[in-house]
N, C-alpha and C. Protein backbone atom coordinates (compact mmCIF):
# COMPACT_ATOMS: atom_id res chain seq x y z
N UNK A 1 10.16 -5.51 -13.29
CA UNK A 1 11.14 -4.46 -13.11
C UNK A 1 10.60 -3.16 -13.69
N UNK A 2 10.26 -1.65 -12.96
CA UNK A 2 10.13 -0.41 -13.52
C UNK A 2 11.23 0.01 -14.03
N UNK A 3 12.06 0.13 -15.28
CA UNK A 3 13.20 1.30 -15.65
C UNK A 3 12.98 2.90 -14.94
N UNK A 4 11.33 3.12 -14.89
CA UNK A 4 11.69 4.83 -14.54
C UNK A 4 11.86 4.55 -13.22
N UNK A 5 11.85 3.99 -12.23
CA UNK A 5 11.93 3.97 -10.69
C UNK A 5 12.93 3.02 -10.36
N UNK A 6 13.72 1.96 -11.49
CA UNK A 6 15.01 1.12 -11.69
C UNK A 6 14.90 0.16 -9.80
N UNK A 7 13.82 -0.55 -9.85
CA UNK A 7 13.51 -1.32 -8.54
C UNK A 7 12.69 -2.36 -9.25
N UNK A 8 12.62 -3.95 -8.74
CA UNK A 8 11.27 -4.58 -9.11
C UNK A 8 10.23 -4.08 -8.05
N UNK A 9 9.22 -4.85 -8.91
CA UNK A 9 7.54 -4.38 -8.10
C UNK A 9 7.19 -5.64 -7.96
N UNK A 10 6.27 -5.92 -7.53
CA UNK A 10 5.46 -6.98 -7.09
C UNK A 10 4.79 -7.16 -7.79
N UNK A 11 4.17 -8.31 -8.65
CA UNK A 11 2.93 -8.86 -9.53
C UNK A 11 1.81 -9.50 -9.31
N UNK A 12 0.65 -8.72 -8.85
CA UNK A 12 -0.26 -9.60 -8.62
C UNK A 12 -0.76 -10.11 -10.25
N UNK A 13 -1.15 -11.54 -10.05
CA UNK A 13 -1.16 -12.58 -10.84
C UNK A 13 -2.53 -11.84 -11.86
N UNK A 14 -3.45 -11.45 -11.32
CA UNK A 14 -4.24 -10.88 -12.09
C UNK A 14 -4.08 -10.15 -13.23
N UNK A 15 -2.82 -9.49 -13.53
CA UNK A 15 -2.45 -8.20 -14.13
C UNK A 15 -2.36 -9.17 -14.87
N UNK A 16 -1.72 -10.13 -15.12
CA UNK A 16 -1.55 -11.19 -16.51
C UNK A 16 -3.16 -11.57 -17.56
N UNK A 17 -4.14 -11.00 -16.82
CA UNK A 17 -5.19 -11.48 -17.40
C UNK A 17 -5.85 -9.97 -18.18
N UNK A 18 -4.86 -8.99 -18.22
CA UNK A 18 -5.65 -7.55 -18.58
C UNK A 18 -5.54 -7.80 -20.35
N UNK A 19 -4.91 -8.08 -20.44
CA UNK A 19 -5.41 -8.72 -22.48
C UNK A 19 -6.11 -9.19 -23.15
N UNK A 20 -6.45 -10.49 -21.97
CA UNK A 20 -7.55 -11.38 -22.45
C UNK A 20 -9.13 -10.55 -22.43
N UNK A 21 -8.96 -9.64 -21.26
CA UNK A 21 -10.61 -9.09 -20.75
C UNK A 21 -10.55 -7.94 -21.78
N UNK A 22 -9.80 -7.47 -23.20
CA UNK A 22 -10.04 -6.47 -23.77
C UNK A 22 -11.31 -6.53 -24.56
N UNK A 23 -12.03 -7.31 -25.10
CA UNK A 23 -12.97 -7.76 -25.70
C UNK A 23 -13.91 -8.28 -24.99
N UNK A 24 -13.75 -9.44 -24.49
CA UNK A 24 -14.57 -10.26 -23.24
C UNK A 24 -14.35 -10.66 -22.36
N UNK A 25 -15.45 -10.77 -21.12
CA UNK A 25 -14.54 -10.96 -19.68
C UNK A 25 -14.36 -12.34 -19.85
N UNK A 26 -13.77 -12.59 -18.63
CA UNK A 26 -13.41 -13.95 -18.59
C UNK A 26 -13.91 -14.67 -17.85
N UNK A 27 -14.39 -15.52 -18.35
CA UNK A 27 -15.82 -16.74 -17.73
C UNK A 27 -15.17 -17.92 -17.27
N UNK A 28 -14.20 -18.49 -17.62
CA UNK A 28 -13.11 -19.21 -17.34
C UNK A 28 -11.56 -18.97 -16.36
N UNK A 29 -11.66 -19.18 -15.23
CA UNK A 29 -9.90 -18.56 -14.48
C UNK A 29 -9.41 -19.47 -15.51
N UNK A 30 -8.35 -19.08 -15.81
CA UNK A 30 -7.56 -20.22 -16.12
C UNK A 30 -6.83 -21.14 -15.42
N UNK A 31 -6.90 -22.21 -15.28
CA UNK A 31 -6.34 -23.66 -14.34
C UNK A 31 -4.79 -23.05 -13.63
N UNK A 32 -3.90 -22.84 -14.36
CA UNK A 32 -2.40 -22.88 -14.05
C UNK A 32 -2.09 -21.51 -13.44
N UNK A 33 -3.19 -20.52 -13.17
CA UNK A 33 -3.04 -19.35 -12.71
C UNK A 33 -3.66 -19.04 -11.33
N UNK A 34 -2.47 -19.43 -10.34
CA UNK A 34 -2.62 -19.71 -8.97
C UNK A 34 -2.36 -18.16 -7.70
N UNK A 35 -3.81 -18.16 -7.04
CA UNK A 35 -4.08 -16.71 -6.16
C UNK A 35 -3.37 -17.50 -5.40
N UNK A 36 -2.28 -16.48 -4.04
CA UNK A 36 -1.82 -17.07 -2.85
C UNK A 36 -2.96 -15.90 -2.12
N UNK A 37 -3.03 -16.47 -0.43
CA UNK A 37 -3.96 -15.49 0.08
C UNK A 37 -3.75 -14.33 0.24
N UNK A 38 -2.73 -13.62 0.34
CA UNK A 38 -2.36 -12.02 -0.35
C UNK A 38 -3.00 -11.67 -1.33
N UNK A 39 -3.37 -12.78 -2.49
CA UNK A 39 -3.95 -12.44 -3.97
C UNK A 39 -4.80 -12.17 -3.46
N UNK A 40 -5.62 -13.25 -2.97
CA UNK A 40 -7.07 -13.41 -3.02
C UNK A 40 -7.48 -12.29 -1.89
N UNK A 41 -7.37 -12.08 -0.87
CA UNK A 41 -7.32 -10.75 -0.07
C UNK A 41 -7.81 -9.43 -0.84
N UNK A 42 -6.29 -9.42 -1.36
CA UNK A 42 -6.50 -7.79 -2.29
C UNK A 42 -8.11 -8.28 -3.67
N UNK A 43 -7.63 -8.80 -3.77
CA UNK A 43 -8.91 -9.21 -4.95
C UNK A 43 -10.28 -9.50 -4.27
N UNK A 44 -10.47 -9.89 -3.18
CA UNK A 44 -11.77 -9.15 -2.72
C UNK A 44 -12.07 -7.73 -2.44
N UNK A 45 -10.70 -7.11 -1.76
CA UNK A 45 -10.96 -5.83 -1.42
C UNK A 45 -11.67 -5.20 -2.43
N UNK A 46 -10.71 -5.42 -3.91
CA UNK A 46 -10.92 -4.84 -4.88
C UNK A 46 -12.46 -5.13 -5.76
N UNK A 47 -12.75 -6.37 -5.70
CA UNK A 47 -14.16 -6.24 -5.92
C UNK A 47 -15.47 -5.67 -5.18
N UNK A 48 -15.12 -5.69 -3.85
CA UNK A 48 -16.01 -4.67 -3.25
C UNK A 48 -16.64 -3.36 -3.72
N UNK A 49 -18.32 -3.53 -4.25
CA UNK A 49 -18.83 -2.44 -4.77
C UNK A 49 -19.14 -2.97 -5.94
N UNK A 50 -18.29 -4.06 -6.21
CA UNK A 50 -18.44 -4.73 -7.82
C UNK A 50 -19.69 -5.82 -7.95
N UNK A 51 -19.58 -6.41 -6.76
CA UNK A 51 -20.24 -7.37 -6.40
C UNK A 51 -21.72 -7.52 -5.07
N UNK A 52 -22.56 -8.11 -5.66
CA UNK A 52 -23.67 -8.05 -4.27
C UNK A 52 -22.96 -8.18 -2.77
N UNK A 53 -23.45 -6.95 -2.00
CA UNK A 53 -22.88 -7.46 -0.99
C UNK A 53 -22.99 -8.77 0.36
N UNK A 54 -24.21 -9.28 -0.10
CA UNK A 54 -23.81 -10.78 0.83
C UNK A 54 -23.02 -11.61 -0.10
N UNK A 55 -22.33 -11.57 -1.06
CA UNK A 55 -21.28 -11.93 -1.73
C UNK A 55 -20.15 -12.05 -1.02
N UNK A 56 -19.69 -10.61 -1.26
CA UNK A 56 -18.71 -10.17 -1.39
C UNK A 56 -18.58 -10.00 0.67
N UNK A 57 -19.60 -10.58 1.10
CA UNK A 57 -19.35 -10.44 2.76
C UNK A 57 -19.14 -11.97 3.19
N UNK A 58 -19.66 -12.75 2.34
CA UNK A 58 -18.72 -14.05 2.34
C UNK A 58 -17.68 -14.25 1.84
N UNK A 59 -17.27 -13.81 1.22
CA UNK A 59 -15.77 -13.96 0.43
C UNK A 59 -14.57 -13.09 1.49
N UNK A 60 -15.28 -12.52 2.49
CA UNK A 60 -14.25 -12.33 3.79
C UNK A 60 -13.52 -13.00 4.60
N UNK A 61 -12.31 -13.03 4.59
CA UNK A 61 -11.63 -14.51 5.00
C UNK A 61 -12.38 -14.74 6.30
N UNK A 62 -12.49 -13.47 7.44
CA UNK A 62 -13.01 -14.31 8.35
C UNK A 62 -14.39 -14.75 8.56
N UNK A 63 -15.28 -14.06 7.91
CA UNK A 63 -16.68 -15.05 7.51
C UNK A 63 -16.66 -16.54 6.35
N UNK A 64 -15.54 -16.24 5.79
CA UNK A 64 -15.46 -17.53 5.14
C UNK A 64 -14.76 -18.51 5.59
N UNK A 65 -13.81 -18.71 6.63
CA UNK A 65 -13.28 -19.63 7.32
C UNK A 65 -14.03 -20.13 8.49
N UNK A 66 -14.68 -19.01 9.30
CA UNK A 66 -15.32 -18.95 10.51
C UNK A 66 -16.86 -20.37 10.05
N UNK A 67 -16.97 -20.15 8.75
CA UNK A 67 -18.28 -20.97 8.62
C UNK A 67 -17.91 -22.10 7.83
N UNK A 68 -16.61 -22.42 8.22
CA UNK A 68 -16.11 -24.06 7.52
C UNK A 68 -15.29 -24.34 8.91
N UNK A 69 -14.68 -23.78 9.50
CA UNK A 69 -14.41 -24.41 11.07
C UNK A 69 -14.87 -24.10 12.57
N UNK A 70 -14.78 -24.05 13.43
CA UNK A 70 -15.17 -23.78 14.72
C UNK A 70 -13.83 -23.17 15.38
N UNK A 71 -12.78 -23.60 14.90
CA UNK A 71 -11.56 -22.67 15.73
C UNK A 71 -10.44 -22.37 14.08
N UNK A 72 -11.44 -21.81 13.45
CA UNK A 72 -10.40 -20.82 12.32
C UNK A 72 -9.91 -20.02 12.31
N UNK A 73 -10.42 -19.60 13.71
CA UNK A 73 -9.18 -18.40 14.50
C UNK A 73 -7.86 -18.55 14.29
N UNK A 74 -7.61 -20.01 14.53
CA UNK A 74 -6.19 -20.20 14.66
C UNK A 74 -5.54 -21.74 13.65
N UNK A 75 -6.90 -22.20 13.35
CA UNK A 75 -6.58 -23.32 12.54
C UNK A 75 -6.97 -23.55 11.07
N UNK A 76 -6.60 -23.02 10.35
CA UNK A 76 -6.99 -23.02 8.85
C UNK A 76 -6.03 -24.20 8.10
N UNK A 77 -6.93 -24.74 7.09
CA UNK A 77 -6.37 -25.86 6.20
C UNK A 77 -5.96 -25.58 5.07
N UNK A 78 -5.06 -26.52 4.45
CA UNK A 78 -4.70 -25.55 2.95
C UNK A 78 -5.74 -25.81 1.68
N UNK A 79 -6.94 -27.09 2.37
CA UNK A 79 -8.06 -27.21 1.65
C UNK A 79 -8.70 -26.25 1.84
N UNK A 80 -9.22 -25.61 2.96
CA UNK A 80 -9.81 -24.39 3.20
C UNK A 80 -9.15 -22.78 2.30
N UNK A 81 -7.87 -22.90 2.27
CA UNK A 81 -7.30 -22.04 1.47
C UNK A 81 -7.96 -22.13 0.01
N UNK A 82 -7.52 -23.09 -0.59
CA UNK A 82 -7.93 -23.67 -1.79
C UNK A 82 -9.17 -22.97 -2.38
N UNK A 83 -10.33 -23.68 -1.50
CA UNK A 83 -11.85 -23.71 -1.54
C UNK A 83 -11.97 -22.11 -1.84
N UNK A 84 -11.24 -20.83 -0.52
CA UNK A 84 -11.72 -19.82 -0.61
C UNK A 84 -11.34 -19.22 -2.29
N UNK A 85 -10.15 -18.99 -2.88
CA UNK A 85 -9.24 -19.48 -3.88
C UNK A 85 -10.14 -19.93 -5.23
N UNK A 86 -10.90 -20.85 -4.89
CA UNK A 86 -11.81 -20.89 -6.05
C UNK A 86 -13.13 -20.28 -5.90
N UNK A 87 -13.01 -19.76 -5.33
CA UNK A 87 -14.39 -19.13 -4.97
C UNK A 87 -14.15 -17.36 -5.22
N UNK A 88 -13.09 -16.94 -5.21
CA UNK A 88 -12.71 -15.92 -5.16
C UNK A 88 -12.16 -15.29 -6.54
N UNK A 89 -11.62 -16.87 -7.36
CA UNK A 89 -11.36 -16.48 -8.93
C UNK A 89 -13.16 -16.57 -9.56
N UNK A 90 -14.15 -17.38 -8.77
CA UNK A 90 -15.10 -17.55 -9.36
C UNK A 90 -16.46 -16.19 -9.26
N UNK A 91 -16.06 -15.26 -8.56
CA UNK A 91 -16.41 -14.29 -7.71
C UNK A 91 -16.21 -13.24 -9.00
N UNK A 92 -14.40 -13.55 -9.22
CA UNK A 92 -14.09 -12.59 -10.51
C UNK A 92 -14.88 -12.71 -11.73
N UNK A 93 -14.44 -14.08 -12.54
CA UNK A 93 -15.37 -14.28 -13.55
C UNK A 93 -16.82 -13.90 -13.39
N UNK A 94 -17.83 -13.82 -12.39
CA UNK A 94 -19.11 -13.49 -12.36
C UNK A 94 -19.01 -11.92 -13.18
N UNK A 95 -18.03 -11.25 -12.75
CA UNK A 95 -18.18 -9.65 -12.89
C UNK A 95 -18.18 -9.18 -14.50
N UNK A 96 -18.73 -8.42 -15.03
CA UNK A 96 -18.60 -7.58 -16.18
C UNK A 96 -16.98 -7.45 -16.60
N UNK A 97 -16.60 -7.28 -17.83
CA UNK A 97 -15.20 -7.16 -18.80
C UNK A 97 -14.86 -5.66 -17.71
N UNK A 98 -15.81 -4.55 -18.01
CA UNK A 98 -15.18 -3.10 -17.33
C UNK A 98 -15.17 -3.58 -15.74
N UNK A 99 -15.81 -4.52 -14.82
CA UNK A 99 -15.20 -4.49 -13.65
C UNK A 99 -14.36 -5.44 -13.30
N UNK A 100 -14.08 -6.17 -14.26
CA UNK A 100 -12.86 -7.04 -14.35
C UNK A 100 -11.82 -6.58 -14.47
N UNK A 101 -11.56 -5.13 -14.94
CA UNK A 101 -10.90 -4.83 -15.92
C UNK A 101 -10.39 -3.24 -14.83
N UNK A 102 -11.68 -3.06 -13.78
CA UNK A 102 -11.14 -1.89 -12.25
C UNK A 102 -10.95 -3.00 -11.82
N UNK A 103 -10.95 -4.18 -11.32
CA UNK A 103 -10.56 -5.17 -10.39
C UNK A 103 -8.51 -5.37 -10.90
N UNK A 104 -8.49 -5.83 -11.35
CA UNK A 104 -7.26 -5.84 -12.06
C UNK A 104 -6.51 -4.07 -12.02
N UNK A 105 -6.95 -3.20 -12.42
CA UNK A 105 -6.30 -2.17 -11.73
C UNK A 105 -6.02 -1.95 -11.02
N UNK A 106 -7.04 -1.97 -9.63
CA UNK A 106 -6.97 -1.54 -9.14
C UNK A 106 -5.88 -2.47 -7.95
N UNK A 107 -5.93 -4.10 -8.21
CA UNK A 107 -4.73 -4.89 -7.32
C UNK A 107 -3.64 -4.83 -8.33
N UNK A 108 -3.25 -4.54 -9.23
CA UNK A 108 -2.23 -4.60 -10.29
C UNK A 108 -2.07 -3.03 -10.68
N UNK A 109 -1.76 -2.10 -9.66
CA UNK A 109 -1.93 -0.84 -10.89
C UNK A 109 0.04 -0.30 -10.58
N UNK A 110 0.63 -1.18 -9.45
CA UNK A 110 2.09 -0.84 -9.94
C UNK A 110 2.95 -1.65 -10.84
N UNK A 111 2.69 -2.84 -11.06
CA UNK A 111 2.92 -3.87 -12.22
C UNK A 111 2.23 -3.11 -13.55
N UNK A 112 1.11 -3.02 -13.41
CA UNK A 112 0.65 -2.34 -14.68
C UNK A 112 1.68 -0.98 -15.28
N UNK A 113 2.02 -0.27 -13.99
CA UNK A 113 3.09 1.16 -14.27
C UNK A 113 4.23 0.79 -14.73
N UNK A 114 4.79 -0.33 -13.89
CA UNK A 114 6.24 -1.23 -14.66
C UNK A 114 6.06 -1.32 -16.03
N UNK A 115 5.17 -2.06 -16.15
CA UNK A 115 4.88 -2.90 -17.59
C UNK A 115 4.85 -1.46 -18.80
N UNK A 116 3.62 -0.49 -18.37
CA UNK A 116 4.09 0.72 -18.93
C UNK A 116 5.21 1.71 -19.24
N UNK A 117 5.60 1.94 -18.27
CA UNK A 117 7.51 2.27 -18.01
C UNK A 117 8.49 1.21 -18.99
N UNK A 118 8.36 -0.07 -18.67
CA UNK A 118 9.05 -0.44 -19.64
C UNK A 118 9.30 -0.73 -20.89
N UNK A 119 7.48 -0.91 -21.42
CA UNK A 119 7.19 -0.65 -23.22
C UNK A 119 7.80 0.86 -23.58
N UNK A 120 7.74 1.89 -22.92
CA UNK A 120 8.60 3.46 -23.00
C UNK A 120 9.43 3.12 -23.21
N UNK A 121 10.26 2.73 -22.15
CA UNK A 121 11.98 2.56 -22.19
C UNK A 121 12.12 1.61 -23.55
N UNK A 122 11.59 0.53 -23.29
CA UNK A 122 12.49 -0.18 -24.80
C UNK A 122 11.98 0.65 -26.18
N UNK A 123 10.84 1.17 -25.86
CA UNK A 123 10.59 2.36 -27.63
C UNK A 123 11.89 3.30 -27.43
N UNK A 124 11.88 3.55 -26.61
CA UNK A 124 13.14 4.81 -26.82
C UNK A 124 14.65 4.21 -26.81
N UNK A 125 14.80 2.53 -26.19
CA UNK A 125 16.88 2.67 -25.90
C UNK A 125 16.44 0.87 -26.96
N UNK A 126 15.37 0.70 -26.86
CA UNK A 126 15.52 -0.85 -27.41
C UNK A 126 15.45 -1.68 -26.13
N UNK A 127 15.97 -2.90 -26.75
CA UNK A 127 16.43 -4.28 -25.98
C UNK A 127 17.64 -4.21 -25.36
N UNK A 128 18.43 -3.77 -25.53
CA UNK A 128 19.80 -3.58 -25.14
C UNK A 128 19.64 -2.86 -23.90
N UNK A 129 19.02 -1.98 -23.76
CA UNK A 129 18.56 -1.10 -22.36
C UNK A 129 18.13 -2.07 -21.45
N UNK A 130 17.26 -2.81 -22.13
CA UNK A 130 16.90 -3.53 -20.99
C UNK A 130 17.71 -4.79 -20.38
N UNK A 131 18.46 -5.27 -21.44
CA UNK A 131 18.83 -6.34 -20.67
C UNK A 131 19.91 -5.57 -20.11
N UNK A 132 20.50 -4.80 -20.65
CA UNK A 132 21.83 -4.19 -19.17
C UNK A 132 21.26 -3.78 -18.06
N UNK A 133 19.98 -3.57 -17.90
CA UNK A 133 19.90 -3.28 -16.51
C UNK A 133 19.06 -4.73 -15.89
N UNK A 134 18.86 -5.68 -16.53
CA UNK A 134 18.08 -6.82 -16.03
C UNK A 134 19.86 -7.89 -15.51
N UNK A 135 20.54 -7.72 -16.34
CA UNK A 135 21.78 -8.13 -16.06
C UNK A 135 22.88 -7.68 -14.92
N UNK A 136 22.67 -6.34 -15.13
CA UNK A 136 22.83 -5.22 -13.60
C UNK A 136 21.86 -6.01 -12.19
N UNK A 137 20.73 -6.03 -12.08
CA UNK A 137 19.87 -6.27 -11.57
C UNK A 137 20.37 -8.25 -10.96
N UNK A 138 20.47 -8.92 -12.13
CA UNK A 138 20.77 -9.98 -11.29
C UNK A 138 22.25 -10.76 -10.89
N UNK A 139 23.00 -9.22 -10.99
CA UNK A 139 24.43 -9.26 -10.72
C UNK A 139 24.18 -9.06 -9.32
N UNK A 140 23.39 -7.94 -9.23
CA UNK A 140 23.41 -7.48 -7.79
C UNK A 140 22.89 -8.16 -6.82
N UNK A 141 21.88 -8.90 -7.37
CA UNK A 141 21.33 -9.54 -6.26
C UNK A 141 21.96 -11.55 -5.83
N UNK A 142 22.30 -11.52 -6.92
CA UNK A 142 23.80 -12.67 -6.52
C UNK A 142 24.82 -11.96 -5.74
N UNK A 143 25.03 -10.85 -5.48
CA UNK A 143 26.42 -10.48 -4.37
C UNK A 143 25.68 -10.37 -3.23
N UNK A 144 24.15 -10.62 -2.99
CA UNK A 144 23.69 -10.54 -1.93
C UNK A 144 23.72 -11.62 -1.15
């Protein structure tokens, strides 16, 4: 949820990992922290430039599906999902802490503005600010 723009945003899953990479990148995805292919999408885009490019030209869904099926045009598996998925968190970990760290910006940079916006708001009204409008928020969307 942003307080200054009072709407939720969308979270790509990455933005959860901008703490850990303050010191060192991260050599490890962590297990329980799951890309859907929207993730993994934007998170190639975003490594592009970061990474060698016959890399980062396999990690294109359609060069990377195209060379595990013959009609991935239209038939993709959710093992095939998977596979790309680990290959794509493993793509991340290869990269340096600072391009871990534009990768994550740059797919996380309106979650990151929320998250900013809202450490503001609670320095200035507290906790109480926030939960009246998180309480506002899931009043409203129960009358929906």
């Amino acid at each position: 949820f942003d307080p200054a723009h009072d709407h939720l945003v969308l979270l790509h899953p990455l933005v959860v990992l901008i703490d850990l990479i303050k010191e060192v990148p991260i050599r490890h995805f962590p297990e329980d922290l799951k890309l859907l292919p929207e993730h993994c999408l934007a998170a190639v885009s975003a490594m592009e430039g970061h990474l060698p490019a016959g890399r980062c030209a396999a990690l294109a869904p359609e060069t990377f599906f195209n060379a595990r099926r013959d009609d991935a045009e239209w038939n993709i598996s959710m093992l095939d999902v998977r596979e790309w998925e680990e290959e794509v968190k493993a793509a991340f970990c290869s990269l340096t802490r600072e391009e871990q760290r534009d990768v994550i910006q740059t797919v996380g940079s309106g979650g990151l503005q929320a998250f900013e916006s809202t450490d503001r708001s609670l320095g200035e009204e507290g906790d109480a600010a926030l939960e009246s409008k998180l309480v506002a928020l899931v009043q409203e969307l129960g009358d929906k």
